[in-house]
C-alpha atoms as a PDB file:
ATOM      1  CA  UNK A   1      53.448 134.097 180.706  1.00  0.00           C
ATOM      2  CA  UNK A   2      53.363 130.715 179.475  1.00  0.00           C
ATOM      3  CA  UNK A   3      52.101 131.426 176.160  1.00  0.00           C
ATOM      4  CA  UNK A   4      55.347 133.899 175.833  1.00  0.00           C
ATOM      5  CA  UNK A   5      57.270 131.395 176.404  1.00  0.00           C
ATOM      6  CA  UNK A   6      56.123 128.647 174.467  1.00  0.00           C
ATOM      7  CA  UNK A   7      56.705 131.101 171.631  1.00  0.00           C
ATOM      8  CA  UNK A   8      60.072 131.777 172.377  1.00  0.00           C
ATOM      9  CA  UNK A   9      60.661 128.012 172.436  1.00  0.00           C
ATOM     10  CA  UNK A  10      59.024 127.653 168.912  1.00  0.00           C
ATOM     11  CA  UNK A  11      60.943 130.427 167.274  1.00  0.00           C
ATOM     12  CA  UNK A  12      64.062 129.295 168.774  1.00  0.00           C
ATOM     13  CA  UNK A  13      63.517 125.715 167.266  1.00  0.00           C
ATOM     14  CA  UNK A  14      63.203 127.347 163.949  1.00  0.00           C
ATOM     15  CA  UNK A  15      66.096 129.336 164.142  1.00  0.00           C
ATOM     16  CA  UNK A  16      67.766 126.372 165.161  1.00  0.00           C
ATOM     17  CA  UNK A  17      66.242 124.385 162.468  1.00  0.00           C
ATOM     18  CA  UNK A  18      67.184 127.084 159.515  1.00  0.00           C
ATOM     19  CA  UNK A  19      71.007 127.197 160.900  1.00  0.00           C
ATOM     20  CA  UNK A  20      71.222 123.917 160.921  1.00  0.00           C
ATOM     21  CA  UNK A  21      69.298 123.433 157.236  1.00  0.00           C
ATOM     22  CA  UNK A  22      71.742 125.774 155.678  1.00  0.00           C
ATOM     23  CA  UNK A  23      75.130 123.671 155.700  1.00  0.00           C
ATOM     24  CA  UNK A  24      73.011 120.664 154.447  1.00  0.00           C
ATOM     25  CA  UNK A  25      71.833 122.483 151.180  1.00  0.00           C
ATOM     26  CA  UNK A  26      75.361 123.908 150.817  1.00  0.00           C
ATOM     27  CA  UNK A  27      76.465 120.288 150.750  1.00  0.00           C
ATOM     28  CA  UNK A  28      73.656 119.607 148.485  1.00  0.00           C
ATOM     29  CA  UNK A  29      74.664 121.946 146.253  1.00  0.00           C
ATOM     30  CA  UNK A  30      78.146 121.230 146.171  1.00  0.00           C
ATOM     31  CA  UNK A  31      77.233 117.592 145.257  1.00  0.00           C
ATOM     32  CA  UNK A  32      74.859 118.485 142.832  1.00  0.00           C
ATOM     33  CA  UNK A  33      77.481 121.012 141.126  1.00  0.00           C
ATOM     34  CA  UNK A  34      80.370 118.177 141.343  1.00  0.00           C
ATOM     35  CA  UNK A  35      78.132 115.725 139.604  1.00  0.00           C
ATOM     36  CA  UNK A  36      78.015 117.340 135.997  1.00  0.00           C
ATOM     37  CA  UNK A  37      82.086 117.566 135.977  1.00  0.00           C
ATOM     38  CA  UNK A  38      82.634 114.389 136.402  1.00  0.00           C
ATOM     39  CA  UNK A  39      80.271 113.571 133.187  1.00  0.00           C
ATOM     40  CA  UNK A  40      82.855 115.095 130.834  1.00  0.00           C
ATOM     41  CA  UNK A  41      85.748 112.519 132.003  1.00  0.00           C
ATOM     42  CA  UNK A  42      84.091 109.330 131.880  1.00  0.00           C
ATOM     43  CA  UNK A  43      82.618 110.867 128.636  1.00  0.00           C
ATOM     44  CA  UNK A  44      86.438 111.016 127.569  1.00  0.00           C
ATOM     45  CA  UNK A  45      87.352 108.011 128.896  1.00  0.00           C
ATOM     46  CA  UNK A  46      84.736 105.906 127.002  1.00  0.00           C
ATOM     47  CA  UNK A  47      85.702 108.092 123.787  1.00  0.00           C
ATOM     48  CA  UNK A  48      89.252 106.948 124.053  1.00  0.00           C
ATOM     49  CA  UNK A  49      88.221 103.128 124.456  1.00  0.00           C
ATOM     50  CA  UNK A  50      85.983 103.309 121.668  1.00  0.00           C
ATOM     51  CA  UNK A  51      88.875 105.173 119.025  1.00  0.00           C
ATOM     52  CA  UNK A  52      91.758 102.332 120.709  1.00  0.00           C
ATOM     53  CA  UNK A  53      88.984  99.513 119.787  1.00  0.00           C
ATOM     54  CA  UNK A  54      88.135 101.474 116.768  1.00  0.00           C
ATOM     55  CA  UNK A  55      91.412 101.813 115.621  1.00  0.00           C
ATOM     56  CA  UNK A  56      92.624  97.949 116.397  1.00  0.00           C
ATOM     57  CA  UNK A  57      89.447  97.063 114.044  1.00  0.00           C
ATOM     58  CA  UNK A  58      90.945  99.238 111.479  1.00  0.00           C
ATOM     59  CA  UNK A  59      94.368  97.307 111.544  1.00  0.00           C
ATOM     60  CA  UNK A  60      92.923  94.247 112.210  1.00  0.00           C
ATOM     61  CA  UNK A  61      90.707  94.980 108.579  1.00  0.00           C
ATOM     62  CA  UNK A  62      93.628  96.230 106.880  1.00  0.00           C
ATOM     63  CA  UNK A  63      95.894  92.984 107.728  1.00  0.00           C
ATOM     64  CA  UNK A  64      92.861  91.598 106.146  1.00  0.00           C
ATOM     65  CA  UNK A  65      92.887  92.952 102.993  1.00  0.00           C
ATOM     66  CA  UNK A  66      96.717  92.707 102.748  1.00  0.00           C
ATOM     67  CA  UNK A  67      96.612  89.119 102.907  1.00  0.00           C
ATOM     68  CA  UNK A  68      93.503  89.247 100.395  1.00  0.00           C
ATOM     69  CA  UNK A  69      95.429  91.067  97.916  1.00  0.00           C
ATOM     70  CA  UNK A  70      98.311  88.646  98.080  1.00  0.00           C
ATOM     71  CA  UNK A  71      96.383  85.749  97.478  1.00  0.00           C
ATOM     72  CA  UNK A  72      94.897  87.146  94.668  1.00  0.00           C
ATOM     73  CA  UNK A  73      98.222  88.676  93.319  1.00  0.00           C
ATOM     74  CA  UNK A  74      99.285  84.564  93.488  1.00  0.00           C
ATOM     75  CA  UNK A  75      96.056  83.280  91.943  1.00  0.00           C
ATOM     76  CA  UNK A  76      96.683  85.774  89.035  1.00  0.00           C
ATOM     77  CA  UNK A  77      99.999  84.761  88.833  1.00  0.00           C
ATOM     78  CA  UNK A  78      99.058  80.748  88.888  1.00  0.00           C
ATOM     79  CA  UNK A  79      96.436  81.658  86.229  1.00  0.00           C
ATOM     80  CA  UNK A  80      99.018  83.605  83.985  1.00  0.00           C
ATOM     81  CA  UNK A  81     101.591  80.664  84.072  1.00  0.00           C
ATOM     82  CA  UNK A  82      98.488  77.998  83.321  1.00  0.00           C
ATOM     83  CA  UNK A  83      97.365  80.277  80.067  1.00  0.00           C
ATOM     84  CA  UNK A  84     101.035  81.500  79.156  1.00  0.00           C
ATOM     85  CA  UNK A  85     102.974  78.183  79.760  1.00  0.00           C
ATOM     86  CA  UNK A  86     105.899  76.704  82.173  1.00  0.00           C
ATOM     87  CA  UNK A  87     108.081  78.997  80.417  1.00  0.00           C
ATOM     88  CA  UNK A  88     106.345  82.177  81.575  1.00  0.00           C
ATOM     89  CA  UNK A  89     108.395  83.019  84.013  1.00  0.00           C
ATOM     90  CA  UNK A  90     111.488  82.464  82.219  1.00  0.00           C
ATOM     91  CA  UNK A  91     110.330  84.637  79.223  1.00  0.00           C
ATOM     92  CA  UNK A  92     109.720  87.161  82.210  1.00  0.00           C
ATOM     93  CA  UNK A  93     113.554  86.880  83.461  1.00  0.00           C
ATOM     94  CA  UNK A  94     114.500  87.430  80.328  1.00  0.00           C
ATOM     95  CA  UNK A  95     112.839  90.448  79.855  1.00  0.00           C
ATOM     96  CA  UNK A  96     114.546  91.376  83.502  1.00  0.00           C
ATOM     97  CA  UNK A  97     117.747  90.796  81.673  1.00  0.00           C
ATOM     98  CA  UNK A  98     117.558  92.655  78.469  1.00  0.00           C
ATOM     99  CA  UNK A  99     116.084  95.798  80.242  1.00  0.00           C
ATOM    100  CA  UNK A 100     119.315  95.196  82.810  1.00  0.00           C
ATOM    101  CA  UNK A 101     121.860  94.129  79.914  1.00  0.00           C
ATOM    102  CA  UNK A 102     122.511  91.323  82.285  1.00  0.00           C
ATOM    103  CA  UNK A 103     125.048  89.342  80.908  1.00  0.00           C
ATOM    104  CA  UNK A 104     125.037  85.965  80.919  1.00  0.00           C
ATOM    105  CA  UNK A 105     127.660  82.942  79.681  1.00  0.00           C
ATOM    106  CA  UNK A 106     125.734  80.607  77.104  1.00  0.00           C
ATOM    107  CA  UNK A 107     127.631  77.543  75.343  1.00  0.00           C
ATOM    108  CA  UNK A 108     126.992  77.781  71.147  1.00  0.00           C
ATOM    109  CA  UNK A 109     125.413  74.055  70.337  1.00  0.00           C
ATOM    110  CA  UNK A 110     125.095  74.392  66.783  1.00  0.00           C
ATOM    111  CA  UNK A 111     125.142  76.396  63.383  1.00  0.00           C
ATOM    112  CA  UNK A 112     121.969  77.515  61.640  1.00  0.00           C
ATOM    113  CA  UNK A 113     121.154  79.693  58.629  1.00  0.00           C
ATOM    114  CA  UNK A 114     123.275  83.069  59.213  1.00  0.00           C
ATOM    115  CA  UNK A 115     124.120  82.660  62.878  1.00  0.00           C
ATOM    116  CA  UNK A 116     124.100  79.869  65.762  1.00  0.00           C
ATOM    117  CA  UNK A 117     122.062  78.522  68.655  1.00  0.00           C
ATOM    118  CA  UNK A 118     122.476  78.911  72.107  1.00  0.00           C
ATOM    119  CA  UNK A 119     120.406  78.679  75.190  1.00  0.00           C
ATOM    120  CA  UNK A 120     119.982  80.505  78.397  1.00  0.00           C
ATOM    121  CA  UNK A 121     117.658  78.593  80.905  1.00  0.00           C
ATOM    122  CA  UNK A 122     116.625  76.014  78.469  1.00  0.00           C
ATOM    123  CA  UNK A 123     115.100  78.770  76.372  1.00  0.00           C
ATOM    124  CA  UNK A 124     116.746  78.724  72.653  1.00  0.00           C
ATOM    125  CA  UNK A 125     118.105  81.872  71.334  1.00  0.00           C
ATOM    126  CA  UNK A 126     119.911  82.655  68.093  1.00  0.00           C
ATOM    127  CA  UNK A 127     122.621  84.796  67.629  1.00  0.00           C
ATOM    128  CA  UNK A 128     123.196  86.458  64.149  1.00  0.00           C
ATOM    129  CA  UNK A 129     126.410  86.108  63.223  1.00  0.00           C
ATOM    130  CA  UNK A 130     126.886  89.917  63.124  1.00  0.00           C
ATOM    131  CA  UNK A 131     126.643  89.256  66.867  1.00  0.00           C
ATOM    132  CA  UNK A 132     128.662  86.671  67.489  1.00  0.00           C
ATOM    133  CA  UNK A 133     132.274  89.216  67.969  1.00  0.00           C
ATOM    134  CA  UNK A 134     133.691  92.703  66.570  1.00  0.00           C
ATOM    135  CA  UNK A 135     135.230  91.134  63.955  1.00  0.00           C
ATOM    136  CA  UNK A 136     134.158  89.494  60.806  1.00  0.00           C
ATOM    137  CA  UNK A 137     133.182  85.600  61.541  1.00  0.00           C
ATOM    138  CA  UNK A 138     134.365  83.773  58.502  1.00  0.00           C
ATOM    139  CA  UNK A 139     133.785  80.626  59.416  1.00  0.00           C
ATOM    140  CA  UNK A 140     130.843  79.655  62.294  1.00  0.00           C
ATOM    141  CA  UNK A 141     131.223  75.817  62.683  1.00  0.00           C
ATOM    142  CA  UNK A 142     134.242  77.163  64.535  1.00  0.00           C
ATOM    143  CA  UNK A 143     132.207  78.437  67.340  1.00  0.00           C
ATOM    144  CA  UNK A 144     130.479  75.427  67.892  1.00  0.00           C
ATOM    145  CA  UNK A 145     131.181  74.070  71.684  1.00  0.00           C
ATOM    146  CA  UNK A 146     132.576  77.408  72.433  1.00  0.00           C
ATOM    147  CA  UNK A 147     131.441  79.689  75.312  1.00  0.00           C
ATOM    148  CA  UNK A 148     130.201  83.455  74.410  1.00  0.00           C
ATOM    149  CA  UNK A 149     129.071  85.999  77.269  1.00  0.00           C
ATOM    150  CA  UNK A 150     126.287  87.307  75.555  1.00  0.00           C
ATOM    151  CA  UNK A 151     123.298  89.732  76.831  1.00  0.00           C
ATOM    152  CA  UNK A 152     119.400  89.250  75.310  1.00  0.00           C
ATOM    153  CA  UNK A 153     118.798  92.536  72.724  1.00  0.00           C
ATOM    154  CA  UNK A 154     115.686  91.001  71.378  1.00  0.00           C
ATOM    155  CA  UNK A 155     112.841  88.893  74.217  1.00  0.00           C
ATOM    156  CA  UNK A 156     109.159  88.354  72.363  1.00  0.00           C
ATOM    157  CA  UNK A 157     107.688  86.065  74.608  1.00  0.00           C
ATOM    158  CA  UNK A 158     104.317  85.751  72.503  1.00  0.00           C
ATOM    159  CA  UNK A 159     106.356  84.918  69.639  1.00  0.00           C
ATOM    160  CA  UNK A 160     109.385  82.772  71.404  1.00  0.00           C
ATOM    161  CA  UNK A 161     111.808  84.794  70.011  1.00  0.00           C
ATOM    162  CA  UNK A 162     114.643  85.348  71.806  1.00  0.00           C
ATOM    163  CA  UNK A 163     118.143  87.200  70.310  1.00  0.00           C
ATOM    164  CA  UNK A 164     121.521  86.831  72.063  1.00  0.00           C
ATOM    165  CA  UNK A 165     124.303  89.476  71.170  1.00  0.00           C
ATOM    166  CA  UNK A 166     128.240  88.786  72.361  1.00  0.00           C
ATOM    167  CA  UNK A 167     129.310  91.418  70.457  1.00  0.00           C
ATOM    168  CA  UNK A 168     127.644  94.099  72.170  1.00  0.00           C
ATOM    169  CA  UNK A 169     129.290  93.112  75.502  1.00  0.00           C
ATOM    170  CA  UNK A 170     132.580  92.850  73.567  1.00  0.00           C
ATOM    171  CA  UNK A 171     132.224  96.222  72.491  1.00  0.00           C
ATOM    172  CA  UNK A 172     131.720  97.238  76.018  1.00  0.00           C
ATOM    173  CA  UNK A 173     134.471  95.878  77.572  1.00  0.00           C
ATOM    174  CA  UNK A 174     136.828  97.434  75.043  1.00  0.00           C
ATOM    175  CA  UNK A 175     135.216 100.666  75.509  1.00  0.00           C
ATOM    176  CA  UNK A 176     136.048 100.372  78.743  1.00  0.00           C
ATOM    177  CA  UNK A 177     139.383  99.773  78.339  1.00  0.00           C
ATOM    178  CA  UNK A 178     139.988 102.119  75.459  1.00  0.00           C
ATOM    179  CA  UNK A 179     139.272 104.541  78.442  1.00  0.00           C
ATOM    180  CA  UNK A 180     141.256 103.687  80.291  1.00  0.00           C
ATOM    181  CA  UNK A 181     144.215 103.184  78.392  1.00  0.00           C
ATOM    182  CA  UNK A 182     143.675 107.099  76.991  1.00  0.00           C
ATOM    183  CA  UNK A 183     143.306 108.384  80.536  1.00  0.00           C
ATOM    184  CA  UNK A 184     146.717 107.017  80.977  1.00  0.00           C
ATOM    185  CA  UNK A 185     148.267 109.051  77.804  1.00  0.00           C
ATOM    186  CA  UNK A 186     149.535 112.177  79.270  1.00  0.00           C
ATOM    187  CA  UNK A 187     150.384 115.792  77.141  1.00  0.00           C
ATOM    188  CA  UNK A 188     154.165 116.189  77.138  1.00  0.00           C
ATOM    189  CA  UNK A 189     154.848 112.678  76.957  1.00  0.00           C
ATOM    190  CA  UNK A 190     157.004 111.232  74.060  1.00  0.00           C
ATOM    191  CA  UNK A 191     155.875 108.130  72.516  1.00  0.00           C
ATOM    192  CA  UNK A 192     156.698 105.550  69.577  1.00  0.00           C
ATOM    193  CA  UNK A 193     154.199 104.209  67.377  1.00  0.00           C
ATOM    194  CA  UNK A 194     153.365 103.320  63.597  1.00  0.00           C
ATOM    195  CA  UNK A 195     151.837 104.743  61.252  1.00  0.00           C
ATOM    196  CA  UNK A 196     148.152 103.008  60.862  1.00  0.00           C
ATOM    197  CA  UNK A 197     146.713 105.088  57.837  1.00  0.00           C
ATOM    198  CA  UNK A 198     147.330 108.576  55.954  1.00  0.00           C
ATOM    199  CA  UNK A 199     144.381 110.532  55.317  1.00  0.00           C
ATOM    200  CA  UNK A 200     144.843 114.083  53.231  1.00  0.00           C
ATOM    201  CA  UNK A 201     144.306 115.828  56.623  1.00  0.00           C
ATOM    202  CA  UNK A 202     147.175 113.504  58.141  1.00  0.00           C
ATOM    203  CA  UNK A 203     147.867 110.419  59.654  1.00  0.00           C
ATOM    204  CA  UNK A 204     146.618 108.009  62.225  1.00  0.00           C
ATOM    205  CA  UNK A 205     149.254 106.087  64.469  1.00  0.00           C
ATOM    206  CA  UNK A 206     148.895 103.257  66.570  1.00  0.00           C
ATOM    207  CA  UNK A 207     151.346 104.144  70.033  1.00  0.00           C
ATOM    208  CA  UNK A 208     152.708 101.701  71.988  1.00  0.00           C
ATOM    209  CA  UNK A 209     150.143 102.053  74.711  1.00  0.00           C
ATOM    210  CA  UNK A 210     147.597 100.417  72.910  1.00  0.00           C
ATOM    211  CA  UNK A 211     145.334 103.442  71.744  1.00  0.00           C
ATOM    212  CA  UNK A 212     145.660 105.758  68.370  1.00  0.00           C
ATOM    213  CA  UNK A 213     145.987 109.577  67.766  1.00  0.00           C
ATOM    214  CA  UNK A 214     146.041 112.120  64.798  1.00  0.00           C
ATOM    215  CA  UNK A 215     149.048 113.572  63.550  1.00  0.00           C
ATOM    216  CA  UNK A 216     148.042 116.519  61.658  1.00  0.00           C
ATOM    217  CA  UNK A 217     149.414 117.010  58.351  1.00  0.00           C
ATOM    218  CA  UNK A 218     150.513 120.709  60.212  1.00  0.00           C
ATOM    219  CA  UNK A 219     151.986 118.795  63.154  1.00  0.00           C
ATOM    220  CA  UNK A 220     154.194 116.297  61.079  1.00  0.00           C
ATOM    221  CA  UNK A 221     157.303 119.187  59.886  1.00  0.00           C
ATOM    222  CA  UNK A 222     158.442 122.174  60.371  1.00  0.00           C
ATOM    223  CA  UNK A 223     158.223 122.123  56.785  1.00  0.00           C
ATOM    224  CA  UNK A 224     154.989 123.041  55.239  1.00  0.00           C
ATOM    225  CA  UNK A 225     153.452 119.826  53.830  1.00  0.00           C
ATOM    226  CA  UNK A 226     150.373 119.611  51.265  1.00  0.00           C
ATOM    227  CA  UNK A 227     150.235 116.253  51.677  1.00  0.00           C
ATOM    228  CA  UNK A 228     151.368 113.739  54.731  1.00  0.00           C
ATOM    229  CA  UNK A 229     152.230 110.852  51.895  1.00  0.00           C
ATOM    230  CA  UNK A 230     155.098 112.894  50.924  1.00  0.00           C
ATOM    231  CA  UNK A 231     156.844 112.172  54.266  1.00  0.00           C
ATOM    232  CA  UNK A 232     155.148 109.279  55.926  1.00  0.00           C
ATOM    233  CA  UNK A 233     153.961 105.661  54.783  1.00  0.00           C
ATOM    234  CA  UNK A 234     151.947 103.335  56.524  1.00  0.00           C
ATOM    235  CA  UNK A 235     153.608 101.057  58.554  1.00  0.00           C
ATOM    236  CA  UNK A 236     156.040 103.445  59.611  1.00  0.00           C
ATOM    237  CA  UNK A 237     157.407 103.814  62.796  1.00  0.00           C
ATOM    238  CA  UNK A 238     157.897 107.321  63.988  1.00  0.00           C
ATOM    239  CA  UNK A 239     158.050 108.753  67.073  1.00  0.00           C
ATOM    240  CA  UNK A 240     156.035 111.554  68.736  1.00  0.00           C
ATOM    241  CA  UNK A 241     154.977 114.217  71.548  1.00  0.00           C
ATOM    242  CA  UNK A 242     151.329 113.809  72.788  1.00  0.00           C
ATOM    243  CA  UNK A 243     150.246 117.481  72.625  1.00  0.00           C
ATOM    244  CA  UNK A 244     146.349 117.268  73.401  1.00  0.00           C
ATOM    245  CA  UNK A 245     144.425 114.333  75.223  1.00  0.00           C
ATOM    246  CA  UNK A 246     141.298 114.476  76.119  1.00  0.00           C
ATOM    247  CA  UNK A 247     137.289 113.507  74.825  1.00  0.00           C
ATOM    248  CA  UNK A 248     138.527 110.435  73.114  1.00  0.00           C
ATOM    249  CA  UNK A 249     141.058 112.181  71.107  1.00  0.00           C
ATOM    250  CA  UNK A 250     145.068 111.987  71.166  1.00  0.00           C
ATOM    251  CA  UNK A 251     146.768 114.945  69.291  1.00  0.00           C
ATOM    252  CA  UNK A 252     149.918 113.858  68.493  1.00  0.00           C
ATOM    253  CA  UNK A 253     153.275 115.887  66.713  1.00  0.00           C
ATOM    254  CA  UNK A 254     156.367 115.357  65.284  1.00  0.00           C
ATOM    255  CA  UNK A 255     157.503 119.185  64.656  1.00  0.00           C
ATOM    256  CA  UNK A 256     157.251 119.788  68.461  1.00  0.00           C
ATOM    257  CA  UNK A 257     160.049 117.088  68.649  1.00  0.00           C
ATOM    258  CA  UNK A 258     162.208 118.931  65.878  1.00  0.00           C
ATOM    259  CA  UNK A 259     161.753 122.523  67.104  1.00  0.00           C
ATOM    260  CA  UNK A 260     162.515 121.030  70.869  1.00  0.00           C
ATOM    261  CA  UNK A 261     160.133 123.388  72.386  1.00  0.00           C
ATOM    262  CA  UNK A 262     156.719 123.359  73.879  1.00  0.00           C
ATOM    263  CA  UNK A 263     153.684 123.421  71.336  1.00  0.00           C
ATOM    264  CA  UNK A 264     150.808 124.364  72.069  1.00  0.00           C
ATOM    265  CA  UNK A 265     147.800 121.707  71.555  1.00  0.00           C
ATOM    266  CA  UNK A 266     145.480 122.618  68.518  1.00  0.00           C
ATOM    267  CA  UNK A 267     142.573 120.936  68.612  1.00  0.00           C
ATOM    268  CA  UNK A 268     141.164 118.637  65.320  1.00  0.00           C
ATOM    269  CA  UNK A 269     137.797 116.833  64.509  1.00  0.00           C
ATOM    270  CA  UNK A 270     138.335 113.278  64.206  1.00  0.00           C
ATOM    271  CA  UNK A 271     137.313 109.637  64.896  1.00  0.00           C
ATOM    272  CA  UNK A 272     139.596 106.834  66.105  1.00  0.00           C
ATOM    273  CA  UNK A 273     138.166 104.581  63.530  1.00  0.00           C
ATOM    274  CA  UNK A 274     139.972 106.683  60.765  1.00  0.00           C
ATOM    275  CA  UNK A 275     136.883 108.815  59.709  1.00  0.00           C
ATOM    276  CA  UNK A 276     137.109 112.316  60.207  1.00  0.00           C
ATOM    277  CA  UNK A 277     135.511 116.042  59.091  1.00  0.00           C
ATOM    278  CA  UNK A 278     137.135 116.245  55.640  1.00  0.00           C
ATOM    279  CA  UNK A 279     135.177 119.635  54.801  1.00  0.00           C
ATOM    280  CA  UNK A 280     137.594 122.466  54.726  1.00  0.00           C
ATOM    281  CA  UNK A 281     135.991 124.890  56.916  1.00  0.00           C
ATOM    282  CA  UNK A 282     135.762 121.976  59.402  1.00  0.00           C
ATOM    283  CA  UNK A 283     139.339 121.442  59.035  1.00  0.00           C
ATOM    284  CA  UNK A 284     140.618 125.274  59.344  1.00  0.00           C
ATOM    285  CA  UNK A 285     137.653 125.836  62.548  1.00  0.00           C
ATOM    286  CA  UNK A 286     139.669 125.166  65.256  1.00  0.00           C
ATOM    287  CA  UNK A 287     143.112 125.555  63.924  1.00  0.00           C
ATOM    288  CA  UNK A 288     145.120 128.256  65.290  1.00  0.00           C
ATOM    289  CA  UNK A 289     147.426 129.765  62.384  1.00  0.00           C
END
């Protein structure tokens, strides 16, 4: 009797023992599972500290290198002035100018063989006297003392040779207000001018607003004309009807003015300057008979 129950003692301590045993390896488990995911993170986290510190290296290197570059970009530059000269840098301004047609206002100090001397930042340049206006310089002592905007067309720095132009800047500013005087020359209007030059096509004439147009040798009568010397002279004022304006040209007519009707504009190859397609088929191309 005892015996039996000392064994049901014993087997009740084990049962005891196995419930109780159970929870505790659950919870071992559980802790044992959770460890492993929490590897990952602090794996992350360390990653993302290392690519921040990583990456502020990377800047910190590159501001590094900047300023490395710079300094040597200035040495260069220190050693190119000491080999080229203290007038390095103005030979490379004037390069800056003549690719920018910068113009610049330079005071003539003296006459030399075919042209004169003038200076931009204490560097001597010459200007031929081809160069020195539009117009045919007869006498060049007359320039001395005198101011000239001028823009560098010619900068050798290895040979010091520097060549000033005011005539190209002239011819600039008339161009630009050539243009604008012809955008101001309207068809229909009626105009007086004189007669500049007579060609065998017809005649050029100089308007009162400052600009020149053709007056074809068919434009000048109702008459046919072989020749616009037979009715007009040079020098001769005469007055007009702008019939075509437009790409530099000015058609001009006097038989619109006699027939007192609208005429249309017929278009004619020409050249302010007084040159103009002389070849007959050129002539008779665009002419509407």
């Amino acid at each position: 009797m005892n015996e039996e129950v000392k064994n049901t003692e014993v087997n009740a301590a084990e049962a005891i023992e196995a419930v109780t045993a159970e929870p505790k390896a659950a919870e071992a488990e559980a802790v044992n599972a959770a460890e492993p995911a929490a590897e990952p993170v602090k794996a992350e986290t360390e990653k993302a500290g290392e690519d921040k510190k990583a990456k502020e290296e990377t800047m910190a290197d590159f501001a590094n290198e900047l300023e490395a570059s710079y300094k040597e970009f200035d040495q260069r530059r220190n050693d190119y002035q000491e080999q080229e000269g203290p007038d390095a840098q103005k030979w490379a301004n004037l390069l800056d100018m003549m690719r920018d047609k910068t113009v610049s206002k330079v005071k003539v100090k003296e006459v030399v063989k075919s042209g004169v001397v003038a200076y931009i930042d204490e560097i001597q340049g010459f200007i031929p006297a081809s160069h020195i206006s539009t117009k045919y310089v007869e006498k060049l002592e007359d320039y001395v003392g005198k101011y000239l905007e001028v823009v560098p067309i010619t900068v050798e720095p290895e040979r010091k040779k520097l060549v000033l132009s005011a005539r190209v800047v002239m011819k600039e500013k008339e161009a630009a207000e050539k243009a604008e005087k012809m955008s101001a020359v309207k068809v229909g209007a009626v105009l007086e001018g004189t007669v500049d030059s007579i060609k065998d096509y017809g005649a050029f004439v100089d308007l009162e607003t400052g600009v020149t147009g053709l007056l074809h040798v068919s434009q000048i009568s109702t008459q046919r004309i072989k020749n616009p010397g037979v009715v007009l002279k040079e020098g001769q004022k005469v007055k007009v009807k702008v019939i075509g304006a437009g790409d530099g040209r000015i058609s001009l007519s006097m038989k619109a003015l006699e027939q007192g009707e609208e005429t249309k504009e017929e278009v004619f190859h020409y050249k302010e300057s007084g040159a103009a397609t002389t070849g007959l088929a050129s002539l008779l191309k665009d002419i509407k008979l």
